[in-house]
Protein backbone atom coordinates (compact mmCIF):
# COMPACT_ATOMS: atom_id res chain seq x y z
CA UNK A 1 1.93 9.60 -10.03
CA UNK A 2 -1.67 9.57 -9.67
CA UNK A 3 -2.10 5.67 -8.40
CA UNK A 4 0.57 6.47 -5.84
CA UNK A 5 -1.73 9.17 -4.71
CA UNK A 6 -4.61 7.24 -4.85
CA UNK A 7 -2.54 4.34 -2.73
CA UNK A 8 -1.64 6.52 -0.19
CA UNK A 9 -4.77 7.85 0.00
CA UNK A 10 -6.21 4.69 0.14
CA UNK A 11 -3.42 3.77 2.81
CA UNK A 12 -4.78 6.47 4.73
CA UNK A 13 -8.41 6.57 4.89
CA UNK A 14 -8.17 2.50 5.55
CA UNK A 15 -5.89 3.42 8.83
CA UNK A 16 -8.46 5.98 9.99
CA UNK A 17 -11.61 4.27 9.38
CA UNK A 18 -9.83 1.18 11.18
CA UNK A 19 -7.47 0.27 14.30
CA UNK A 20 -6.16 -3.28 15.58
CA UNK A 21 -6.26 -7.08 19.99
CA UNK A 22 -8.14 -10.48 20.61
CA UNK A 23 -10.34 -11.14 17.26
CA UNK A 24 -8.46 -10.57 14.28
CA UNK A 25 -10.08 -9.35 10.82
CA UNK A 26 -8.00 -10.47 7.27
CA UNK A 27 -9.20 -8.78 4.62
CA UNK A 28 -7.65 -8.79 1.08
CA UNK A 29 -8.14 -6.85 -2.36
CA UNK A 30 -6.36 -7.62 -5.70
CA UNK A 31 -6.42 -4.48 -7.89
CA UNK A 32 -5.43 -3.92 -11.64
CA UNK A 33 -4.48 0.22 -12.50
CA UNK A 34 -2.24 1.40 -15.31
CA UNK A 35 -1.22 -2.53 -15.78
CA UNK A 36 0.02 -2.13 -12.00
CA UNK A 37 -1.26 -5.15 -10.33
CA UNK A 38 -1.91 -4.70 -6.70
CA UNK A 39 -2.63 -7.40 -3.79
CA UNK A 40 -3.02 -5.39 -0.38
CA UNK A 41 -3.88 -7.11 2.76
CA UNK A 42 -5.28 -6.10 5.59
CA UNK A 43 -5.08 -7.43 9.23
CA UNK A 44 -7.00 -5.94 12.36
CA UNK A 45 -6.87 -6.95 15.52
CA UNK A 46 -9.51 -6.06 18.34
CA UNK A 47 -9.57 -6.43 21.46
CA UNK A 48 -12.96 -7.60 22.90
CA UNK A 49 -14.90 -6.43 20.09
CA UNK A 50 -13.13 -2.68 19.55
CA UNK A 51 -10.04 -2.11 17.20
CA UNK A 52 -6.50 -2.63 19.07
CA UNK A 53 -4.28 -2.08 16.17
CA UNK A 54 -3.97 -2.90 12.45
CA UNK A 55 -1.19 -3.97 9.71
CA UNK A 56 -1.86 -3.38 5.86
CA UNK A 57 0.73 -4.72 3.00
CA UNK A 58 0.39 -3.73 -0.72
CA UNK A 59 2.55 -5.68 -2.83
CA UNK A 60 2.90 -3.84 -6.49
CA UNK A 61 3.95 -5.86 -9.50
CA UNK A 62 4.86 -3.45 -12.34
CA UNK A 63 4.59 -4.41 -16.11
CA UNK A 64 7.77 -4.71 -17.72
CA UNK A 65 6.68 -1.39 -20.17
CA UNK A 66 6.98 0.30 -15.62
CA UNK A 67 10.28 -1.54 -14.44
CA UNK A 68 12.59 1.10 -16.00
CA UNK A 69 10.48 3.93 -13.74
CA UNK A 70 10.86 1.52 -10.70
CA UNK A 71 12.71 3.54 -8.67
CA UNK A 72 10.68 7.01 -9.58
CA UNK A 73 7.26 5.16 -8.40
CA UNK A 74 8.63 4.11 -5.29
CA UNK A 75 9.47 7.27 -4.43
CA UNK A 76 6.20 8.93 -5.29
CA UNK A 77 4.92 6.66 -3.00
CA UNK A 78 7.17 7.88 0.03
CA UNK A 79 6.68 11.56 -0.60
CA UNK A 80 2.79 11.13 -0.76
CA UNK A 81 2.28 8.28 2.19
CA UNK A 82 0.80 10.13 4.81
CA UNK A 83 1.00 6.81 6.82
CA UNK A 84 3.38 7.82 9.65
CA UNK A 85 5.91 4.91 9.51
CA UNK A 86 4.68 3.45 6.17
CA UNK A 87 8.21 1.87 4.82
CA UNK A 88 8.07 1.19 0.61
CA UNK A 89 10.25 -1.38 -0.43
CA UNK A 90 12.08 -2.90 -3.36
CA UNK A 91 10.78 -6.67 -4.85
CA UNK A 92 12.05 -8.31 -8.00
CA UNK A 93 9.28 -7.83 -9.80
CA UNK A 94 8.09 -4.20 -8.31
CA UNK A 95 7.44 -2.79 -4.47
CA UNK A 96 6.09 -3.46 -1.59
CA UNK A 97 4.05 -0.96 1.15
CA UNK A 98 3.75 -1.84 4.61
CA UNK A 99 2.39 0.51 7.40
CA UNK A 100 0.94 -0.61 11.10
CA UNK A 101 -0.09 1.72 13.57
CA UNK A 102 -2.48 1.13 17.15
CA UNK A 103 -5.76 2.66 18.17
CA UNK A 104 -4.10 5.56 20.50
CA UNK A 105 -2.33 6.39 17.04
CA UNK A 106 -4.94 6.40 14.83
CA UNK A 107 -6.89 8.69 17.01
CA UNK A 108 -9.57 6.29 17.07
CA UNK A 109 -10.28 6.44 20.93
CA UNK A 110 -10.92 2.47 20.66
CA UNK A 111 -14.56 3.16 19.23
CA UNK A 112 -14.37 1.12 15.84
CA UNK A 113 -16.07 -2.54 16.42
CA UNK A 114 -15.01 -5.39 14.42
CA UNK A 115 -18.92 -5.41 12.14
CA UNK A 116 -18.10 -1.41 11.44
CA UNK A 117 -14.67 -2.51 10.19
CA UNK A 118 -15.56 -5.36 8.41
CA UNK A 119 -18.55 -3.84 6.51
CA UNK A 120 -15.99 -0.62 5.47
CA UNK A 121 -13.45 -2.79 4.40
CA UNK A 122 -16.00 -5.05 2.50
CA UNK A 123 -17.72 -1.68 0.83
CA UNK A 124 -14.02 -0.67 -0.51
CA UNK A 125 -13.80 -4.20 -1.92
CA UNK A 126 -12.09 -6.19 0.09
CA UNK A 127 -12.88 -9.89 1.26
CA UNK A 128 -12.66 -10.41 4.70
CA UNK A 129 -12.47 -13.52 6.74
């Protein structure tokens, strides 16, 4: 599927471009593709004013025209997250995503600051606070 590639991908470049300790950064998007809705939510954490670790959730509602493909879509989503540790799960009404991962894992070497974050996650449409 191409928005599970596109998820993923998105998935991705949002772990490398950020980390997560003392401030902490909430971010959130809502999203509409293929009738998909999606609400993601992103939390950083920093310690002093560099990244410490992050958490993002994507909750995916399908339309009712999707629910009978369920099961394939979820597992599009597994074979292209790229998110070591990423876990896709069921909901009533469609999935949800959920990957966390620390500085020393993202290979950040600690160097993204809490303004760098915030303006990338606020240029890919996100509101932070």
């Amino acid at each position: 599927m191409k928005k599970g590639k596109l998820l993923a991908a998105s998935l991705l470049v949002l772990l490398t471009m950020t980390g997560c300790g003392g401030k902490k950064l909430t971010c959130t998007s809502e999203t509409n593709s293929l009738g998909m809705e999606m609400k993601s939510t992103v939390d950083v954490n920093f310690k002093g004013d560099k990244v410490n670790a992050m958490k993002i959730v994507v909750d995916v509602t399908l339309p009712d025209s999707m629910k009978e493909q369920k099961k394939t879509i979820m597992e599009s989503f597994e074979k292209e997250n790229t998110v070591k540790d990423a876990k896709v799960k069921e909901t009533k009404n469609g999935f949800k995503v959920e990957g966390s991962a620390d500085a020393k894992t993202l290979g950040t070497d600690n160097e993204a600051k809490y303004d760098d974050v915030k303006k990338a996650l606020e240029a890919s449409g996100y509101k932070c606070k």
